[in-house]
C-alpha atoms as a PDB file:
ATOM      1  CA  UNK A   1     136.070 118.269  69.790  1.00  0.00           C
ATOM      2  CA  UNK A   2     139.622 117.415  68.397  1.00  0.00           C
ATOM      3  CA  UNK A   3     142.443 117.825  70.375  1.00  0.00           C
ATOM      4  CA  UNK A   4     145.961 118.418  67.911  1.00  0.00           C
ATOM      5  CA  UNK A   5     148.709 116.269  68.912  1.00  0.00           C
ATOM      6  CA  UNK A   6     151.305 118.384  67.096  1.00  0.00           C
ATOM      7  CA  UNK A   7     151.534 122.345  66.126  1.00  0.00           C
ATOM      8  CA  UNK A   8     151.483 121.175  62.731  1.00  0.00           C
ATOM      9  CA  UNK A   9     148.651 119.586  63.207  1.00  0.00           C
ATOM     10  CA  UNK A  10     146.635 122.611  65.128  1.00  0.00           C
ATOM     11  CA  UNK A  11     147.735 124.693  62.366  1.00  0.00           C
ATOM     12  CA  UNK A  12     145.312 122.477  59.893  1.00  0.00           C
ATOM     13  CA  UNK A  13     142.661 122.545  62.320  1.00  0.00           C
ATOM     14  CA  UNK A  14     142.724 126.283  61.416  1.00  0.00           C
ATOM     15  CA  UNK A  15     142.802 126.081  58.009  1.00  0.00           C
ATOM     16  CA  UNK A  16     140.032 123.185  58.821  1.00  0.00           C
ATOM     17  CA  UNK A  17     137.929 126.250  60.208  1.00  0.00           C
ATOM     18  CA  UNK A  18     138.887 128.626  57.746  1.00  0.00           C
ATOM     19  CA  UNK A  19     137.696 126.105  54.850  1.00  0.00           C
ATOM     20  CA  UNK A  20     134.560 124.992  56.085  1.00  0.00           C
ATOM     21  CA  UNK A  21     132.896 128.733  56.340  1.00  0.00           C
ATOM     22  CA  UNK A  22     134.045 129.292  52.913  1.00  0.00           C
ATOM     23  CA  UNK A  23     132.094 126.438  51.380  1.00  0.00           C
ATOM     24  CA  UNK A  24     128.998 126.263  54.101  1.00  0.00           C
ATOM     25  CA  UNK A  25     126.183 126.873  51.637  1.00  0.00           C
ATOM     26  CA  UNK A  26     128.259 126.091  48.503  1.00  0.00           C
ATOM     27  CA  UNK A  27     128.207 122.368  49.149  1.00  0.00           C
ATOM     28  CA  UNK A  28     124.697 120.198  49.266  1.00  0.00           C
ATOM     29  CA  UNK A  29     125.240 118.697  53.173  1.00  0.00           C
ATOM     30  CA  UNK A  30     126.343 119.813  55.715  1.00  0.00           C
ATOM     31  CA  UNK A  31     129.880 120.759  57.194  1.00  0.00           C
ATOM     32  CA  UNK A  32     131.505 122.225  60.275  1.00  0.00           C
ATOM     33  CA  UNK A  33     130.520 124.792  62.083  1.00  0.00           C
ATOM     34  CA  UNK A  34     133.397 125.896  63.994  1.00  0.00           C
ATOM     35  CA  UNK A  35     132.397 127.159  67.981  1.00  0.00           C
ATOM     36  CA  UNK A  36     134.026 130.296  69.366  1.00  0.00           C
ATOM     37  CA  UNK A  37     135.696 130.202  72.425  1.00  0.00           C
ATOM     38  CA  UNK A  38     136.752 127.078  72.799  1.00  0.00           C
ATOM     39  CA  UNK A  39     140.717 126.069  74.086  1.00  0.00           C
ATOM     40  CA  UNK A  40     143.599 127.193  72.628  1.00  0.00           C
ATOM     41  CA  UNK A  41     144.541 124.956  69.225  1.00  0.00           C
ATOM     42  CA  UNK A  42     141.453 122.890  69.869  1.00  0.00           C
ATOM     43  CA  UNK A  43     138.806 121.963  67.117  1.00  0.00           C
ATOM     44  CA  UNK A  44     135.045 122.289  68.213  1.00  0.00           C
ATOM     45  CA  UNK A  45     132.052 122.295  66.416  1.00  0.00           C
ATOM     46  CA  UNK A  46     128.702 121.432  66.408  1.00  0.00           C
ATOM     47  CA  UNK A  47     127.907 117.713  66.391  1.00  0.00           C
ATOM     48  CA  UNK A  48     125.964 117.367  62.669  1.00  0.00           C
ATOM     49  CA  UNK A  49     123.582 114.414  62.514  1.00  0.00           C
ATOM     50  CA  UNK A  50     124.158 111.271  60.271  1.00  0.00           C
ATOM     51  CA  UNK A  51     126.252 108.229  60.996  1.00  0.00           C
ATOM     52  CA  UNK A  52     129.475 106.514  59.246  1.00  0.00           C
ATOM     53  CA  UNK A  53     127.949 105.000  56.032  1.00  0.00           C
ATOM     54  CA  UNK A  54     128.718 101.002  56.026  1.00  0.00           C
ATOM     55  CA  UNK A  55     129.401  99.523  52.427  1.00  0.00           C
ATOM     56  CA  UNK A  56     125.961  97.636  52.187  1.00  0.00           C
ATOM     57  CA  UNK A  57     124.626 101.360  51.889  1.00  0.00           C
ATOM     58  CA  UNK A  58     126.873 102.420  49.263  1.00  0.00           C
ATOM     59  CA  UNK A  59     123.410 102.652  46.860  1.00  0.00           C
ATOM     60  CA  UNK A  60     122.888 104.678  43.701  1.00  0.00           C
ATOM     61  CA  UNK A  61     121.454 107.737  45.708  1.00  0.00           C
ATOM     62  CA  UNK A  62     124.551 107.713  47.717  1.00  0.00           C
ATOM     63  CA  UNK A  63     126.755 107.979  44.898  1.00  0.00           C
ATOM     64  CA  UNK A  64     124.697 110.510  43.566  1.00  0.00           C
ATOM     65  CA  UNK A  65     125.308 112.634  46.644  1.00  0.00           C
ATOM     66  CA  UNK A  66     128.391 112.294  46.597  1.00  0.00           C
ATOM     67  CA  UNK A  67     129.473 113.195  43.483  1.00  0.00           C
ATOM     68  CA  UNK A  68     127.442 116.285  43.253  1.00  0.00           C
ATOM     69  CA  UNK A  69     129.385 117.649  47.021  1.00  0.00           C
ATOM     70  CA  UNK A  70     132.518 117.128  45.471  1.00  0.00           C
ATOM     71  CA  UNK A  71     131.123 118.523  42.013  1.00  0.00           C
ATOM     72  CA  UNK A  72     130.728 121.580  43.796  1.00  0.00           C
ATOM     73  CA  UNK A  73     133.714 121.493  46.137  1.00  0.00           C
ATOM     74  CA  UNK A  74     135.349 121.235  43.310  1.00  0.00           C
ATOM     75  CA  UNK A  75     133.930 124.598  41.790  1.00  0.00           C
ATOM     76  CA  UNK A  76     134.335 127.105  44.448  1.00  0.00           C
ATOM     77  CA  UNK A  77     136.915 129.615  43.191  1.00  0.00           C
ATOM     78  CA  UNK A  78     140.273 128.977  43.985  1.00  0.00           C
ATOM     79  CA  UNK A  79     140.932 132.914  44.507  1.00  0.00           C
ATOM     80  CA  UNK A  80     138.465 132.282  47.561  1.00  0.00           C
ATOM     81  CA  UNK A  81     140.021 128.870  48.569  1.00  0.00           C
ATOM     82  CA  UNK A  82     143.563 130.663  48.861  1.00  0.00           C
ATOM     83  CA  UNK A  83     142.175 133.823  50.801  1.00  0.00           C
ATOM     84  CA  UNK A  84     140.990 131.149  53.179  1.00  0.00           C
ATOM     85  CA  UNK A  85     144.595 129.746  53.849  1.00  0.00           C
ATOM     86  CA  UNK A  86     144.605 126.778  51.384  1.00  0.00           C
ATOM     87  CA  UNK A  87     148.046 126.417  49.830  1.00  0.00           C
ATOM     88  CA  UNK A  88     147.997 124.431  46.600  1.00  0.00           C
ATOM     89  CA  UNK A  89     149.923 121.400  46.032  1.00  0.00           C
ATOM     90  CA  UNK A  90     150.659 121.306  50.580  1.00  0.00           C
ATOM     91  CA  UNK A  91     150.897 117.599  50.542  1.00  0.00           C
ATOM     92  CA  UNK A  92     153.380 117.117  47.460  1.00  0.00           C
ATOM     93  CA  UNK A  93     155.368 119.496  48.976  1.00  0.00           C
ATOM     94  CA  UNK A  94     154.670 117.426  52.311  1.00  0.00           C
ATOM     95  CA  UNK A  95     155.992 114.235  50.629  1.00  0.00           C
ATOM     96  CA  UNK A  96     158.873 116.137  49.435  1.00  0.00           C
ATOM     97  CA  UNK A  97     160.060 117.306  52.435  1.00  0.00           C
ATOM     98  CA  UNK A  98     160.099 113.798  54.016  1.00  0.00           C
ATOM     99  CA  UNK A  99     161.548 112.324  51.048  1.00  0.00           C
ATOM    100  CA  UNK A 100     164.412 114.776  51.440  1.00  0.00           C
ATOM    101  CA  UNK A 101     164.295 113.653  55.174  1.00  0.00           C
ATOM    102  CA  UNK A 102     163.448 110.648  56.135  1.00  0.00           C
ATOM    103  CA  UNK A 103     166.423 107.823  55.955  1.00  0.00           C
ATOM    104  CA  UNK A 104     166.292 105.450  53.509  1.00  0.00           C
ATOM    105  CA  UNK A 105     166.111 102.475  55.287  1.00  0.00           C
ATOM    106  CA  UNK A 106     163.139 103.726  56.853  1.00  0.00           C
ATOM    107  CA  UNK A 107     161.408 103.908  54.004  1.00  0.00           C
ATOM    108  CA  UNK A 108     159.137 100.852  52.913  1.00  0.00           C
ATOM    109  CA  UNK A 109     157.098 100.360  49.620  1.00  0.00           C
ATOM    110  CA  UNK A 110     154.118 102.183  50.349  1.00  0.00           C
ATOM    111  CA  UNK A 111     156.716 105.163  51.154  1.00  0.00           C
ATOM    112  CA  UNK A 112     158.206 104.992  48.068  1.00  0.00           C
ATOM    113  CA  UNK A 113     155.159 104.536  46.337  1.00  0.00           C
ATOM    114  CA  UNK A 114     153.723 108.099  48.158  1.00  0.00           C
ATOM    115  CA  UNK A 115     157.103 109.731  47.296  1.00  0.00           C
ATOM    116  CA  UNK A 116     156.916 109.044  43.436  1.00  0.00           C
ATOM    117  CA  UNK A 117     153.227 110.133  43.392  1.00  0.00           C
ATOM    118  CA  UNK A 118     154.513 113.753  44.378  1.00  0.00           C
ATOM    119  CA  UNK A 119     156.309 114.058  41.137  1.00  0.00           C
ATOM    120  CA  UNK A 120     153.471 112.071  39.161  1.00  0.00           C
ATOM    121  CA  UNK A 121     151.632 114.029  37.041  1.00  0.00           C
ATOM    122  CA  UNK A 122     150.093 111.778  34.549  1.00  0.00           C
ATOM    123  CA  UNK A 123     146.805 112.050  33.940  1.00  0.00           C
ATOM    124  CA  UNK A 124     146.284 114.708  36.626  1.00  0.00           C
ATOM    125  CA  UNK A 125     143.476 117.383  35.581  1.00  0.00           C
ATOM    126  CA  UNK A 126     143.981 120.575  36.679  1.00  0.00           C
ATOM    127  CA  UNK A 127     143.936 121.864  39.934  1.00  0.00           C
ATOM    128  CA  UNK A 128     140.736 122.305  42.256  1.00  0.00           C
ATOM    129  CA  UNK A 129     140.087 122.578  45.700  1.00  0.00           C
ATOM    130  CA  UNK A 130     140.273 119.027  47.268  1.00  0.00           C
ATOM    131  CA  UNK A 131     138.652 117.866  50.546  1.00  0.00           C
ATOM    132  CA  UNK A 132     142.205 115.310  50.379  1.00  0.00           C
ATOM    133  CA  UNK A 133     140.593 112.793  52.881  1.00  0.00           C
ATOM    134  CA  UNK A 134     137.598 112.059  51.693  1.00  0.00           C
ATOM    135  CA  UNK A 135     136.973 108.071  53.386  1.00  0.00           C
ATOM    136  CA  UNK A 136     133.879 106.907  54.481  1.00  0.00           C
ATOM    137  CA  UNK A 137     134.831 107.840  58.165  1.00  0.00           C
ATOM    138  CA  UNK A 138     134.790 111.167  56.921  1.00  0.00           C
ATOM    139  CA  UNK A 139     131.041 110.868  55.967  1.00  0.00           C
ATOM    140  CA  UNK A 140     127.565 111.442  57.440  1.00  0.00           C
ATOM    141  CA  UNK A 141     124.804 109.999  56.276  1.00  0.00           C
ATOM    142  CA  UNK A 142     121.299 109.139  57.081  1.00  0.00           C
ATOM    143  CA  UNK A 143     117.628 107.706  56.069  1.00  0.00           C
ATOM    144  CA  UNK A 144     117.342 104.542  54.069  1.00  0.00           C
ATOM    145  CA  UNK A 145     118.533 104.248  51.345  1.00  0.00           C
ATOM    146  CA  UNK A 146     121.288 106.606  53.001  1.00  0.00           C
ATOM    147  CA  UNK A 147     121.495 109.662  51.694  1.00  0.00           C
ATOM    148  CA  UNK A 148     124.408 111.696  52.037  1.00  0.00           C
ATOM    149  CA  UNK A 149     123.825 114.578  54.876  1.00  0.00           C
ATOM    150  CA  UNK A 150     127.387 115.951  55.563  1.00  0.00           C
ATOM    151  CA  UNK A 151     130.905 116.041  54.924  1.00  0.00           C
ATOM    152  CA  UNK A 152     133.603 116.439  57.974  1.00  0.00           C
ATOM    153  CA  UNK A 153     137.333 117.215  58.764  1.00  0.00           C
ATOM    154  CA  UNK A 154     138.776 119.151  56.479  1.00  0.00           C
ATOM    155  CA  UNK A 155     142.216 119.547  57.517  1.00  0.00           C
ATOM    156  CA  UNK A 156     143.881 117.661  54.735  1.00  0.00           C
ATOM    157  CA  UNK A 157     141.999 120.050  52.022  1.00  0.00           C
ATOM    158  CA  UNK A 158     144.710 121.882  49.311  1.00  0.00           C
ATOM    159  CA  UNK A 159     144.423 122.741  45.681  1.00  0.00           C
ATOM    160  CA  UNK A 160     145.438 119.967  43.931  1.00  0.00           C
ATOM    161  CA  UNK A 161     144.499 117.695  41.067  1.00  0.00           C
ATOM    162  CA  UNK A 162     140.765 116.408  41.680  1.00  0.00           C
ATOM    163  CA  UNK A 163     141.295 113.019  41.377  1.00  0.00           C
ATOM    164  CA  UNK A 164     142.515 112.559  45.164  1.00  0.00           C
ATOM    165  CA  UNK A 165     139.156 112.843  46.400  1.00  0.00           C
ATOM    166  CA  UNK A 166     138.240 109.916  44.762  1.00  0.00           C
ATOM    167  CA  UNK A 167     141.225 107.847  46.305  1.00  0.00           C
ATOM    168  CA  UNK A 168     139.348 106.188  49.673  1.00  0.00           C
ATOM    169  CA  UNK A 169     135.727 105.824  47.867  1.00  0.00           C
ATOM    170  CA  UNK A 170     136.841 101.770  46.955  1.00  0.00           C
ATOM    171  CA  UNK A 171     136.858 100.995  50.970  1.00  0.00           C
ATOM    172  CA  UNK A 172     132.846 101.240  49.692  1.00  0.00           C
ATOM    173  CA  UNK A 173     133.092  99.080  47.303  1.00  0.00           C
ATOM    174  CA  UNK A 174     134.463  99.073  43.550  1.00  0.00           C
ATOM    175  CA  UNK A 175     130.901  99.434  42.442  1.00  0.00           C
ATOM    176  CA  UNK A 176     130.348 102.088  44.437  1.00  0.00           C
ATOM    177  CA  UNK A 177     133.629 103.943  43.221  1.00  0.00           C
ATOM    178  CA  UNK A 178     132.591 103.836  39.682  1.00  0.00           C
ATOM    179  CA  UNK A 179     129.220 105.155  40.499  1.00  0.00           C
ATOM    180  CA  UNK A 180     130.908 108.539  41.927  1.00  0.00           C
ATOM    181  CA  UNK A 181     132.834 108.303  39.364  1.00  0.00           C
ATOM    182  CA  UNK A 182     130.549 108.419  36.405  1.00  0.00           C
ATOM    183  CA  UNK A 183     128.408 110.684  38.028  1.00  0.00           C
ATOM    184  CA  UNK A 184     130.887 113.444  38.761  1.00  0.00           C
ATOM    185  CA  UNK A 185     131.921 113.239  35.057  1.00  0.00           C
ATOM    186  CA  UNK A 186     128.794 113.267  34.057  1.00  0.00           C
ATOM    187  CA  UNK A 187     127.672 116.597  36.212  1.00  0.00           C
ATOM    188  CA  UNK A 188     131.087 118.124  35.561  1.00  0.00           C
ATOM    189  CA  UNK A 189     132.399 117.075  32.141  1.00  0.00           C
ATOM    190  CA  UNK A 190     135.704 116.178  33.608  1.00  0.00           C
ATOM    191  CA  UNK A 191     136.934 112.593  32.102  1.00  0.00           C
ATOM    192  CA  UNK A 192     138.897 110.933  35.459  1.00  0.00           C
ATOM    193  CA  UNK A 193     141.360 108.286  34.847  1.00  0.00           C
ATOM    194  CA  UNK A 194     140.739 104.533  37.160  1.00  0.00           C
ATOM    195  CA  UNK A 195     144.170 104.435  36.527  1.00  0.00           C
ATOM    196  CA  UNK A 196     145.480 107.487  38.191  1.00  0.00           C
ATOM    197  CA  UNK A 197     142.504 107.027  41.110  1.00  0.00           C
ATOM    198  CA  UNK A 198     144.026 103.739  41.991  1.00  0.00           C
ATOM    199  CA  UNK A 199     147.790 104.822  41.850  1.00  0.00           C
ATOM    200  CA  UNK A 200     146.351 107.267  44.662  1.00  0.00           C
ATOM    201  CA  UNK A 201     144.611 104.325  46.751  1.00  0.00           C
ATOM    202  CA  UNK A 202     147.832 102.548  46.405  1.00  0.00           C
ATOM    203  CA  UNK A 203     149.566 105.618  48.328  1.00  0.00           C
ATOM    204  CA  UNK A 204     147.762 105.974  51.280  1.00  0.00           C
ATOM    205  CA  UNK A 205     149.395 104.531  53.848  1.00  0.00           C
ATOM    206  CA  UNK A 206     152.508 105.282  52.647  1.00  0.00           C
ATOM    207  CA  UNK A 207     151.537 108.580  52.814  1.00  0.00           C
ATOM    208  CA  UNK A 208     150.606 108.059  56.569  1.00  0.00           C
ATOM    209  CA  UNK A 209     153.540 106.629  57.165  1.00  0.00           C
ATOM    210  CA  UNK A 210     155.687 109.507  55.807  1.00  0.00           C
ATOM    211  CA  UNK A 211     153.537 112.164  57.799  1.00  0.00           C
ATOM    212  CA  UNK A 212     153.918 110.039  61.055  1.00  0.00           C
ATOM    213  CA  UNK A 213     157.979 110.037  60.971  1.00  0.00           C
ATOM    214  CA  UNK A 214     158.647 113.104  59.858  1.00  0.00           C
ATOM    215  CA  UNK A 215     156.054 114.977  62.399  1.00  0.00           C
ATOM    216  CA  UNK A 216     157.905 112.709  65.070  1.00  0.00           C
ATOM    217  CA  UNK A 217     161.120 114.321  63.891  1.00  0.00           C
ATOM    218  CA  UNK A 218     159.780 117.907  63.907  1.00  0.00           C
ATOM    219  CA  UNK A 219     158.488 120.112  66.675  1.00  0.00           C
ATOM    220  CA  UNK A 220     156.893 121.991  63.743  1.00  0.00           C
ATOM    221  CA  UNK A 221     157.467 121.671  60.195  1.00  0.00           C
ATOM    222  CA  UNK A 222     159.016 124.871  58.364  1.00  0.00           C
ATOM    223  CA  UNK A 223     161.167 126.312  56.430  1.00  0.00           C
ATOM    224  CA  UNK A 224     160.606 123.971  53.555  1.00  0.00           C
ATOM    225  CA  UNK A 225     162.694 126.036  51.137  1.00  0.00           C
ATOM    226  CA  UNK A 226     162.429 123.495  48.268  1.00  0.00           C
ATOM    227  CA  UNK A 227     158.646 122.305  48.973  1.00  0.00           C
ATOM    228  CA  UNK A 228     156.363 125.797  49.230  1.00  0.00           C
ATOM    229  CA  UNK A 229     153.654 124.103  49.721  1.00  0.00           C
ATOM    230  CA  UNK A 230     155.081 123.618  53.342  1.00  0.00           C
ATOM    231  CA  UNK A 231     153.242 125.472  56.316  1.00  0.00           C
ATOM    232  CA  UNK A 232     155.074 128.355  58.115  1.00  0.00           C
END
């Protein structure tokens, strides 16, 4: 169970739920299954097996795994990803908002950083849907060598450009990164750019940063009239 600590935030767990029906049996592992009836706002689902993976099991099969899930995340038709409640580009238009908000002296490097990556679009494929927060925390796996067995939380997901689920797959390893990597081209026939994956790692907590203030400065976020990608 997951408790929200913000409307915002509940209203993600929803999509959350929304999402992980839509690609249950589309992806190889396993994902949430949502449970009925639980309190208002609250996430629950059904505890999946696996454990965090630790970066001495970020093996060959692992990376295998993994790039075939978000191979096939990454193909589920985006008519059925928006029907579902994803709204493409959400955290661009998230980062623009809190640009347009957030002082400037409150703004550090890693803020600025997260802020120019909204209007970046070099090297960006075109858009998918994205899982967004894709770290290793975010991961089940199991057996040894571990084998992926399930993917969690998907309250970040949007339609964006692929290349941000590979963003957190370094805290593995750099090794490990390039073996998702050339794997997922290799199944897919997309060509990703190390570049533009490591201009995303740089973002991160910038990006937490941003979300942090401005959710402190909001009861809820709306009426993002320049940013669409903002919830209502």
């Amino acid at each position: 169970m997951r408790i929200p600590h913000h409307p915002f935030v509940a209203d993600r767990f929803r999509v959350a739920a929304a999402v992980a029906a839509l690609v249950a049996g589309r992806l190889p592992v396993a994902v949430p299954r949502p449970v009925a009836g639980g309190p208002p706002a609250m996430e629950c689902h059904v505890r999946l097996p696996g454990r965090r993976p630790q970066p001495a099991e970020a093996g060959p099969s692992l990376a295998a795994d993994l790039a075939a899930s978000l191979a096939a995340l990454h193909a589920v038709p985006l008519a059925d990803a928006r029907a579902a409640g994803v709204v493409p580009d959400f955290w661009a238009g998230f980062l623009e908002l809190a640009e347009r908000e957030l002082p400037p002296e409150a703004r550090d490097t890693g803020m600025r950083t997260a802020f120019a990556l909204a209007r970046d679009g070099a090297e960006a494929l075109p858009a998918v849907l994205v899982h967004h927060d894709l770290h290793p925390a975010n991961m089940l796996v199991d057996g040894a060598p571990a084998r992926l067995v399930g993917i969690i939380d998907f309250a970040d997901v949007t339609i964006a450009d692929p290349h941000w689920d590979f963003r957190h797959l370094g805290d593995m390893g750099a090794g490990f990164l390039e073996a998702v990597v050339t794997a997922y081209e290799a199944g897919t026939g997309r060509r990703l750019s190390r570049a533009r994956i490591g201009r995303l790692a740089d973002s991160r907590r910038g990006i937490d940063r941003a979300k942090a203030m401005l959710l402190r400065r909001h009861a809820r976020i709306d009426g993002c009239a320049a940013a669409p990608a903002c919830p209502s």
